[in-house]
Protein backbone atom coordinates (compact mmCIF):
# COMPACT_ATOMS: atom_id res chain seq x y z
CA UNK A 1 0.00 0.00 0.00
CA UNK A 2 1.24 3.38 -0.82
CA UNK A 3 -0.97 4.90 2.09
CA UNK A 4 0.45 4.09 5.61
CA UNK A 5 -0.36 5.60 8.79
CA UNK A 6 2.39 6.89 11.17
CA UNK A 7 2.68 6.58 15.29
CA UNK A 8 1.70 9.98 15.57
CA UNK A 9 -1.84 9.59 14.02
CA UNK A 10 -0.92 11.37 10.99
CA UNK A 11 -0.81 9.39 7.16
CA UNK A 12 2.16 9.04 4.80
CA UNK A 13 1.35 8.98 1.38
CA UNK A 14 4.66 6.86 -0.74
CA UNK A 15 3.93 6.68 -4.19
CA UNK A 16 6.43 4.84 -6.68
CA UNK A 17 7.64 6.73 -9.66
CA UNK A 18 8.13 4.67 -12.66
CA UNK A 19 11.67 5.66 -14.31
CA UNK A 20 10.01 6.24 -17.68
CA UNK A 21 8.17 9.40 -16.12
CA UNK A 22 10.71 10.59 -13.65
CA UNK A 23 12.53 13.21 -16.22
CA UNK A 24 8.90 14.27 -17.12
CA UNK A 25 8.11 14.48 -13.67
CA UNK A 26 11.10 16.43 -12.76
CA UNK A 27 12.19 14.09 -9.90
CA UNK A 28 15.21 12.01 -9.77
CA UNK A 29 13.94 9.66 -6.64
CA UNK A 30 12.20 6.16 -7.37
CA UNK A 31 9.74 7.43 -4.55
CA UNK A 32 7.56 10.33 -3.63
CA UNK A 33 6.36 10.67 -0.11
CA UNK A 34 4.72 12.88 1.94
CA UNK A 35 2.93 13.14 5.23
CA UNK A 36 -0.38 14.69 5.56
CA UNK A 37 -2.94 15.10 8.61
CA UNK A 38 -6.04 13.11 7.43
CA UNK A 39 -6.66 9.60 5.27
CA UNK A 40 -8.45 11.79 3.07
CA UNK A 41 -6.04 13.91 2.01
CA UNK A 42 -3.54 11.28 1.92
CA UNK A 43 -5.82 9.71 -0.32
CA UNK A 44 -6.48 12.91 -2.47
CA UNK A 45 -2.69 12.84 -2.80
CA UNK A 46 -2.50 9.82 -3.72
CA UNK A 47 -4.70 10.05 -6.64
CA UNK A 48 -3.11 13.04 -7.47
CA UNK A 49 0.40 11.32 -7.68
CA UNK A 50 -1.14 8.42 -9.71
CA UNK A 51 -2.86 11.06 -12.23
CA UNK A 52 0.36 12.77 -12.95
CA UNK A 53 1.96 9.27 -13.69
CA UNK A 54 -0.67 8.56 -16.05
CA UNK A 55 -0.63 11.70 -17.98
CA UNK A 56 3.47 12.15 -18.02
CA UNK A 57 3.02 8.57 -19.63
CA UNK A 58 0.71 9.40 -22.07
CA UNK A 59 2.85 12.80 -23.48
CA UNK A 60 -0.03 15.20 -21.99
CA UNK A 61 2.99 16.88 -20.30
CA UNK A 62 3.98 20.16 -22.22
CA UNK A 63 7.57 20.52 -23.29
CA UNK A 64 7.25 23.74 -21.24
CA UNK A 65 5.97 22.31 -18.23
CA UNK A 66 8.82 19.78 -18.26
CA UNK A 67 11.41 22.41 -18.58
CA UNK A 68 9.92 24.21 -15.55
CA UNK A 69 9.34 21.01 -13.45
CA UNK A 70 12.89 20.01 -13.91
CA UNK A 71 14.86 23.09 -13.21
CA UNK A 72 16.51 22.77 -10.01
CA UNK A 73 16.72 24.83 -7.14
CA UNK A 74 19.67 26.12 -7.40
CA UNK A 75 19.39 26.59 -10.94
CA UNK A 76 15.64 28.43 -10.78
CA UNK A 77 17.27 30.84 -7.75
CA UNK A 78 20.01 32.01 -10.07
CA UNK A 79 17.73 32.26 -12.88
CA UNK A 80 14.59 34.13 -11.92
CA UNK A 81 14.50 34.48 -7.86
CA UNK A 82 17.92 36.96 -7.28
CA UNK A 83 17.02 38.99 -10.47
CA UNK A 84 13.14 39.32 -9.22
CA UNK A 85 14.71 40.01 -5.54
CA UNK A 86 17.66 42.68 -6.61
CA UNK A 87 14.94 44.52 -8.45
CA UNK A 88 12.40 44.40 -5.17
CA UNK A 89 9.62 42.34 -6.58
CA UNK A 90 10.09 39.51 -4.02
CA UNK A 91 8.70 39.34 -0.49
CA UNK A 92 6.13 42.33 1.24
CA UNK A 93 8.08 45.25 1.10
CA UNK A 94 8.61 46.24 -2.28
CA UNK A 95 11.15 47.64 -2.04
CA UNK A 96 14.88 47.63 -4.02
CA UNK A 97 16.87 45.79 -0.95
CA UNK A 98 20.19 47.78 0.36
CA UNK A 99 23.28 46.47 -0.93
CA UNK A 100 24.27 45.47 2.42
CA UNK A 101 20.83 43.51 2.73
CA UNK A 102 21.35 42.13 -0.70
CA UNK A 103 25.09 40.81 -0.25
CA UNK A 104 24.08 38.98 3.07
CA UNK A 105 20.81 37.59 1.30
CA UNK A 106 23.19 36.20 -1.25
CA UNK A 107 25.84 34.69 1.64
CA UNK A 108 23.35 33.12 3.08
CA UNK A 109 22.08 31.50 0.32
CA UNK A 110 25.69 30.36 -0.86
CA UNK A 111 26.90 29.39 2.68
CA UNK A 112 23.34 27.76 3.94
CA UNK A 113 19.94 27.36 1.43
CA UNK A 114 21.84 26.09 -1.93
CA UNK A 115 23.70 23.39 0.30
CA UNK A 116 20.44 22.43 1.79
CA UNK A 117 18.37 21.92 -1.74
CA UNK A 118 20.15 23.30 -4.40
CA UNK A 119 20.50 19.91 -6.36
CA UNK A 120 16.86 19.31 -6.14
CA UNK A 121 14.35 19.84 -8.60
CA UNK A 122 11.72 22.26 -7.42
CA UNK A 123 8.72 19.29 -8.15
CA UNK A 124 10.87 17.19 -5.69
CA UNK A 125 10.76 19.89 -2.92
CA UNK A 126 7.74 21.05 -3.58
CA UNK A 127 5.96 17.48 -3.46
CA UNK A 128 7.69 16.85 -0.45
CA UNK A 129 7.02 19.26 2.65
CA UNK A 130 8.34 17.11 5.28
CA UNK A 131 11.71 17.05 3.57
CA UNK A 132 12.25 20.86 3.45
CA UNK A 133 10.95 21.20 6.92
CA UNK A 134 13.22 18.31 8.07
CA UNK A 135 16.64 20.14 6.77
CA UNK A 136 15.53 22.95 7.90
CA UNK A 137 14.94 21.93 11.61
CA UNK A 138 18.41 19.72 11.45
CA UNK A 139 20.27 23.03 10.21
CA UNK A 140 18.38 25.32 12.86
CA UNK A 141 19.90 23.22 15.83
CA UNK A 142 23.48 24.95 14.57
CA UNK A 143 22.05 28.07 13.25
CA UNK A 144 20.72 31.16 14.96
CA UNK A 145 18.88 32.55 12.21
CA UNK A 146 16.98 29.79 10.63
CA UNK A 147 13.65 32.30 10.79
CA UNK A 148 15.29 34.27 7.67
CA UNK A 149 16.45 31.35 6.24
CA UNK A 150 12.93 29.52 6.51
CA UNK A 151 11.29 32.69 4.91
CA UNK A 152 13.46 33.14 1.61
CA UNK A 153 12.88 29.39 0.99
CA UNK A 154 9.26 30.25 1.22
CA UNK A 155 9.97 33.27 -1.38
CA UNK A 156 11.47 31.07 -3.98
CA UNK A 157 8.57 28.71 -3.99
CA UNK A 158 6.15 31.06 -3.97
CA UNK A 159 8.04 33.15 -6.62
CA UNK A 160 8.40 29.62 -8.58
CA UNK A 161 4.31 29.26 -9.07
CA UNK A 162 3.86 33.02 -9.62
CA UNK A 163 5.50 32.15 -12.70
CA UNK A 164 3.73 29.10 -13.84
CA UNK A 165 7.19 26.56 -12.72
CA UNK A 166 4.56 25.18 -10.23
CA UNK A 167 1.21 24.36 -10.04
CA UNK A 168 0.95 24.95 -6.39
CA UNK A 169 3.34 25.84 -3.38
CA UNK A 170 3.02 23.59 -0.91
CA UNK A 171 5.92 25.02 1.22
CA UNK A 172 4.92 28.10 2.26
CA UNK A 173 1.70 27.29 4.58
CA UNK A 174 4.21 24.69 6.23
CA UNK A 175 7.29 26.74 6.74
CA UNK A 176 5.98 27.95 10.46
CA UNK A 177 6.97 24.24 11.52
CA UNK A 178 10.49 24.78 11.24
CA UNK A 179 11.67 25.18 14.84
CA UNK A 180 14.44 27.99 16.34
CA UNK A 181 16.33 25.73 18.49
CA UNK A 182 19.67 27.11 18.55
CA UNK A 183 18.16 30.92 18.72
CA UNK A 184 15.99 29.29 21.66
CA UNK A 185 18.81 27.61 23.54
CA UNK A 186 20.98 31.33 22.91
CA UNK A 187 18.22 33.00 24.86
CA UNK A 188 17.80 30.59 27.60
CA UNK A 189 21.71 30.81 27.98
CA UNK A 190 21.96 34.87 28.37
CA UNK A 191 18.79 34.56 30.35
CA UNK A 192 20.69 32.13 32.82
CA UNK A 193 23.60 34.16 32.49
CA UNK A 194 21.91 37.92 33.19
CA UNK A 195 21.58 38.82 29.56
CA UNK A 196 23.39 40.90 27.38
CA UNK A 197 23.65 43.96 29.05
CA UNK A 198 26.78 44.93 31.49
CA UNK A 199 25.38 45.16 35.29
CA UNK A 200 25.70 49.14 36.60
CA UNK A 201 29.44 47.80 38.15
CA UNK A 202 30.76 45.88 35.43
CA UNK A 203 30.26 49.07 33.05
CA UNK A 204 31.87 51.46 36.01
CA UNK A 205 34.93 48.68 36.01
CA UNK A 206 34.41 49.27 32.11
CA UNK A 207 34.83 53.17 32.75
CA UNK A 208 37.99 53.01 34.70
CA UNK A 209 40.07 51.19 32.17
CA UNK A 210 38.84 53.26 28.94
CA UNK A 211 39.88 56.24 31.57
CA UNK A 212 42.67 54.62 32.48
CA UNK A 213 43.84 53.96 28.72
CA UNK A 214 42.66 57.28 27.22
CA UNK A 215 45.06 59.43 30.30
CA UNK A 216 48.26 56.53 29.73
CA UNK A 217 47.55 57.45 25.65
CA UNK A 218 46.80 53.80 25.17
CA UNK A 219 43.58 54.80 23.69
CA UNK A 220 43.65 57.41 21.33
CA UNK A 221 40.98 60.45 21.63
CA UNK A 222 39.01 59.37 18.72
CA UNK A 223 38.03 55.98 20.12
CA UNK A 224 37.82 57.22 23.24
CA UNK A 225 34.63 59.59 21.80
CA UNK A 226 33.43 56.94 20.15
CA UNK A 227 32.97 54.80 23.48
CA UNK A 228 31.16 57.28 25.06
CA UNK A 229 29.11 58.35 22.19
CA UNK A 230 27.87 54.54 21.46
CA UNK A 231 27.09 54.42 25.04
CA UNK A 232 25.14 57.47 26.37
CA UNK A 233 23.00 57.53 22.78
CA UNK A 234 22.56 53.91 22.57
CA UNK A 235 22.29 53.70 19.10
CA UNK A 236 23.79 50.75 16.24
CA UNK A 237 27.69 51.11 15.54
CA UNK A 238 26.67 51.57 12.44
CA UNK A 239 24.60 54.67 12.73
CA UNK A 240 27.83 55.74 14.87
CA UNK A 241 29.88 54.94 12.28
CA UNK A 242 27.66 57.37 9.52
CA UNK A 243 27.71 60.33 11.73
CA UNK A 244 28.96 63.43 10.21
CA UNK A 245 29.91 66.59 11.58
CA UNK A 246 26.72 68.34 9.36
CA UNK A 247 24.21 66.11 11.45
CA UNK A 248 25.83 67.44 14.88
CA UNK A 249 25.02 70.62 16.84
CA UNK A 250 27.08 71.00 19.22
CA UNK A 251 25.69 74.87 20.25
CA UNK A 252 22.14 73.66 20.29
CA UNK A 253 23.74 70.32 22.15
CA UNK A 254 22.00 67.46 20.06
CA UNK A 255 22.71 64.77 17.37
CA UNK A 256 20.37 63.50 14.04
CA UNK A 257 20.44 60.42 13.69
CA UNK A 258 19.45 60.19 9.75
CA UNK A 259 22.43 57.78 7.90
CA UNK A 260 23.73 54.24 9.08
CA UNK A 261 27.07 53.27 7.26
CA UNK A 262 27.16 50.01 5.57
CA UNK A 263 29.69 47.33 5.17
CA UNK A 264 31.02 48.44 1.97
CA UNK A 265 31.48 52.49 3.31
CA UNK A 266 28.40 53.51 1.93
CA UNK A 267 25.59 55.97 3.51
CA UNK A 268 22.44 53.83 3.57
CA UNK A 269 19.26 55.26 5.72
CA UNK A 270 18.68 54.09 9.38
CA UNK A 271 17.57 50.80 10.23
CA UNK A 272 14.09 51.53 10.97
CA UNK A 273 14.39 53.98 8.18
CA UNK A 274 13.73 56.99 10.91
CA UNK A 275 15.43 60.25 11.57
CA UNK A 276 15.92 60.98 15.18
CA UNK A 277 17.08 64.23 16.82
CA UNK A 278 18.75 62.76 20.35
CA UNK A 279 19.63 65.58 23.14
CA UNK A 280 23.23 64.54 24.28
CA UNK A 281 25.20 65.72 27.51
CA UNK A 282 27.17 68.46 28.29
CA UNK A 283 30.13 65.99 28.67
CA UNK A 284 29.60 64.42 25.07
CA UNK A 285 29.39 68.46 23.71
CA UNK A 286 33.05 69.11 25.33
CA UNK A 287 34.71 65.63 23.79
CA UNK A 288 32.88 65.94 20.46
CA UNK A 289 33.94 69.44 20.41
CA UNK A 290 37.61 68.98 20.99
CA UNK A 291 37.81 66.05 18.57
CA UNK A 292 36.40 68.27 16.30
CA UNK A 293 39.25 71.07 16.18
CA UNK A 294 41.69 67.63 16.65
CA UNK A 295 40.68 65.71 13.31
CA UNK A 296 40.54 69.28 11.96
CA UNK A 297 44.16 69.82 12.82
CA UNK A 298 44.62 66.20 11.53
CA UNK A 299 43.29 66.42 8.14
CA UNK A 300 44.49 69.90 7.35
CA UNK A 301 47.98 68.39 7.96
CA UNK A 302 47.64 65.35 5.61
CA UNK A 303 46.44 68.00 2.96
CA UNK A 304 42.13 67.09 3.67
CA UNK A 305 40.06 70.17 3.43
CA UNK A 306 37.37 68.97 6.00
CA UNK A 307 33.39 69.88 4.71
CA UNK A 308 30.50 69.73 6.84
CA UNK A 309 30.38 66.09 5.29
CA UNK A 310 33.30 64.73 6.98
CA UNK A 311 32.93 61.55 8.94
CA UNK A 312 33.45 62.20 12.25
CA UNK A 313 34.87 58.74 13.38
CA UNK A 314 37.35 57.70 10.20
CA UNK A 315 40.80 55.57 9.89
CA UNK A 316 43.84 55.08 7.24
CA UNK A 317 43.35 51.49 6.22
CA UNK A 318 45.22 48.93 5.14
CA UNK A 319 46.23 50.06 1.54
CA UNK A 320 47.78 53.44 3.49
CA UNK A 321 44.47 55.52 2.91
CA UNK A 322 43.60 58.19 5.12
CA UNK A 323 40.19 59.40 6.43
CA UNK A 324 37.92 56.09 5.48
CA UNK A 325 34.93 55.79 6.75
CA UNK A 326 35.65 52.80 9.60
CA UNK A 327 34.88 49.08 9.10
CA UNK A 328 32.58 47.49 10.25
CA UNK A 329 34.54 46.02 13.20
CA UNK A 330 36.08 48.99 13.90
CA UNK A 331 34.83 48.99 17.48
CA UNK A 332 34.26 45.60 17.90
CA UNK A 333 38.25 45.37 17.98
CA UNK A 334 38.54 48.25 20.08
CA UNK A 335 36.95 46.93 23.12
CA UNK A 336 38.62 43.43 22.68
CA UNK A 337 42.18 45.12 22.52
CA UNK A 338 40.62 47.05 25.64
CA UNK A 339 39.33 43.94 27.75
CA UNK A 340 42.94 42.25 26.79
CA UNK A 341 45.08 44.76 28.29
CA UNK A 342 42.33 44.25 31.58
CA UNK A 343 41.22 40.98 31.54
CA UNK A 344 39.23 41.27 34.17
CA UNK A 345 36.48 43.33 32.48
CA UNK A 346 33.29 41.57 31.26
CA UNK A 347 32.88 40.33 27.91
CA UNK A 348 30.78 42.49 26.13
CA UNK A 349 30.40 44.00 22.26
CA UNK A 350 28.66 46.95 20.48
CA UNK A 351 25.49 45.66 20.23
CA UNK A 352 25.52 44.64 24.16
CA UNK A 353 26.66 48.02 24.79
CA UNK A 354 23.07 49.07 23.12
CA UNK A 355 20.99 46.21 25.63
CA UNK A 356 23.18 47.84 28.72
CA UNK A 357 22.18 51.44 28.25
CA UNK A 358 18.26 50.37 28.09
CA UNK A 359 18.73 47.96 30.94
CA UNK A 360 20.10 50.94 33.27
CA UNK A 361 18.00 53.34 31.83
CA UNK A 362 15.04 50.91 33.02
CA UNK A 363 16.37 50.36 36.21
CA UNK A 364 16.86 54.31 36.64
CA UNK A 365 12.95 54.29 35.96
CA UNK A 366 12.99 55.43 32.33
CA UNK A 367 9.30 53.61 30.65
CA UNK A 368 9.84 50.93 28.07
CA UNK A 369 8.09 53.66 25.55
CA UNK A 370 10.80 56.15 26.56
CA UNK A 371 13.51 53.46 26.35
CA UNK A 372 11.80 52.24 22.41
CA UNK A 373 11.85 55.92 21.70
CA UNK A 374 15.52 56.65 22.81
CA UNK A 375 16.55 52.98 20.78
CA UNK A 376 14.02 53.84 17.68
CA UNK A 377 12.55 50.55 17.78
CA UNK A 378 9.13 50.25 16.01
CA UNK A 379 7.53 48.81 19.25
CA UNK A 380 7.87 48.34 22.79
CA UNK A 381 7.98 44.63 21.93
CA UNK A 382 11.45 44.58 20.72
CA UNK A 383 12.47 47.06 23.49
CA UNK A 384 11.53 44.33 26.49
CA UNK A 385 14.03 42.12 24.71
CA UNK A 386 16.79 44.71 25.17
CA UNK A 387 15.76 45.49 29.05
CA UNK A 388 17.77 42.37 30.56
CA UNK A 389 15.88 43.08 33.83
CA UNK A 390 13.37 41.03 35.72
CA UNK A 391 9.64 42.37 35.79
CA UNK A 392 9.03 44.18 39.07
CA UNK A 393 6.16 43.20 41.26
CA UNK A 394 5.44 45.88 43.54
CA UNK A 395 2.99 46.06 46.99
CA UNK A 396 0.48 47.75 44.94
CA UNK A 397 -1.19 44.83 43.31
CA UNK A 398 -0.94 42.37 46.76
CA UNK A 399 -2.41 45.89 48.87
CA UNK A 400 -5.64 46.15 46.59
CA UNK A 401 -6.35 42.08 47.14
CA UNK A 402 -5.85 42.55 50.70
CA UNK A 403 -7.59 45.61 51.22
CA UNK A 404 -10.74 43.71 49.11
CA UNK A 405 -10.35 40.38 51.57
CA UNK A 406 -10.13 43.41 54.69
CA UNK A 407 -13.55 45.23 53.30
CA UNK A 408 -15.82 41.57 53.23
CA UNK A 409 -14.36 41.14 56.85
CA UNK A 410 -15.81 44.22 57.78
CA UNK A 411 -19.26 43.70 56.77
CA UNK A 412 -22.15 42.33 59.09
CA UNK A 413 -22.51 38.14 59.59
CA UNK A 414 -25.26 37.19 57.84
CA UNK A 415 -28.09 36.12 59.73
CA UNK A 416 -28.75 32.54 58.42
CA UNK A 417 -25.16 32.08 58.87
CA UNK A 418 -24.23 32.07 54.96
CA UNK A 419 -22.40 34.65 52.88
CA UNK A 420 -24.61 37.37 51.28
CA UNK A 421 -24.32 35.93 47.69
């Protein structure tokens, strides 16, 4: 029987696929299986399966359609999905994607999808759910961000019958099976471990040795700024990185936060696509404003007019060039060269830096809407995932149930001996 049901209540449907039919077909297996909730469907399947056997052996199968059912995966993503997706036709937003956004699209279908099911037709993986949702789960027990990678597999097939290379997608409604396990097991570890963010003494101990580093000229003035900058604003590096002087006023005491700075040096709007004006400290108006006259002094030496344009965190790089806009690990290596000359400091990154100042801020009794504001997240929702502090049960809640319990005390017995009802 090609209909069998499985220990879990559910029915596989394994069909045999005649070699004369399988190039026709588009598959390369002797068998197509797939699991389904009910005997009925299993049955409708089934049938299905059977009906395109009959009709790929009787030549009712269009020259076309067996060019399309063939293709593989691989071979249909390099084909029609990338060109669809660089021009923005692919997913919900509609939009043309960053160049960033489309060179780590395009890593992560070289280093993860393609290895997964790029020698597969698309009939093969599209007849068979359970074996895209399989791979996928396996490869999500190593890999973080399987979520991303679940959703551009759904884009292809759904791209692939929007233009007529499949009758149906039957990946797409089944993609939400595919489990996070490693991004689970990373969150139960930093929630075991206090999160992210640095406590209030672990960023003082952090203090002391960028002090200590900056006054023994260890750390030069320019990273210096840019530790306390990333800090007190809590924005991304990257939107750290794409500050210019023209977006600072340092009379009026504020910062707009309107560019991010991608991995290839280029200006690229915000994450959220915002602009933010964020008030900054009297302290961060006296170091931005003496770096300022410094890189001034700098770049008129090395023969740089400076514009209102200039970057105001740069670096010479490796091929000897002077005032690039910084890579994108440009503080990531800072504070590691930092924590090695004083071991004794946490572990921490940019990013963390970001969780720590909306953890303190929290615990200093800033709201989670003030907190999203300060971060520009879209929600509040996000913003609890950066606060790496427990929710706080006060009296308040315990005094109202008591005081309740207290007022039915109060009141007179009833006669009969009952409780008025």
């Amino acid at each position: 029987m090609s209909i069998s049901k499985t220990k879990s209540g559910s029915y596989q449907v394994n069909v045999y696929i005649p070699s004369d039919v399988r190039q026709a077909l588009g598959v390369n297996h002797s068998r197509l299986a797939q699991v389904v909730k009910t005997k009925l469907k299993a049955h409708e399947l089934e049938t299905n399966y059977l009906n395109q056997i009959n009709q790929a052996r009787m030549g009712k199968v269009s020259n076309l359609a067996v060019h399309n059912s063939a293709i593989t995966f691989e071979s249909f993503y390099k084909k029609e999905w990338l060109p669809a997706y660089l021009s923005g036709s692919t997913g919900h937003a509609g939009q043309v994607p960053r160049l960033s956004t489309s060179n780590l699209t395009q890593r992560l279908f070289r280093l993860h999808i393609l290895p997964l099911f790029g020698s597969y037709t698309l009939i093969e993986l599209n007849n068979n759910p359970s074996l895209v949702i399989d791979k996928l789960s396996q490869h999500a027990i190593t890999f973080a961000n399987v979520k991303q990678l679940s959703s551009y597999t759904s884009q292809v097939f759904a791209e692939a019958k929007y233009r007529k290379y499949l009758n149906s997608d039957n990946i797409s409604p089944e993609i939400h099976r595919v489990p996070p396990t490693r991004k689970i097991q990373l969150k139960r570890h930093r929630e075991v471990n206090g999160g992210d963010a640095l406590t209030v003494n672990e960023l003082l101990d952090w203090f002391n040795a960028v002090e200590y580093d900056y006054q023994s000229q260890k750390l030069c003035r320019q990273d210096y700024v840019m530790f306390y900058l990333t800090l007190f604003i809590g924005d991304r590096k990257s939107e750290t990185y794409g500050l210019q002087w023209s977006d600072i006023s340092l009379k009026q005491g504020y910062i707009d936060i309107i560019h991010s700075l991608d991995e290839n040096g280029n200006l690229q709007p915000t994450k959220e696509g915002k602009q933010t004006r964020v008030k900054i400290t009297h302290k961060l108006v006296l170091l931005l404003r003496v770096w300022k006259v410094q890189q001034f002094q700098q770049l008129v030496a090395a023969g740089i007019n400076p514009t209102p344009q200039q970057f105001v965190f740069t670096y010479t790089n490796a091929r000897g060039q002077v005032n690039q806009p910084v890579n994108p690990f440009y503080l990531n290596n800072r504070l590691k060269t930092i924590r090695k000359r004083h071991p004794e400091l946490a572990k921490t990154h940019p990013h963390a830096l970001r969780h720590t100042f909306a953890t303190i801020a929290h615990q200093g009794g800033a709201s989670m809407e003030e907190i999203s504001k300060a971060l520009t997240h879209s929600d509040t929702k996000t913003t609890r995932d950066y606060v790496d502090t427990p929710a706080i049960v006060t009296l308040s809640t315990f005094n109202k149930f008591e005081s309740q319990l207290m007022k039915a005390k109060e009141k007179p017995a009833n006669p009969n001996g009952f409780a008025d009802q």
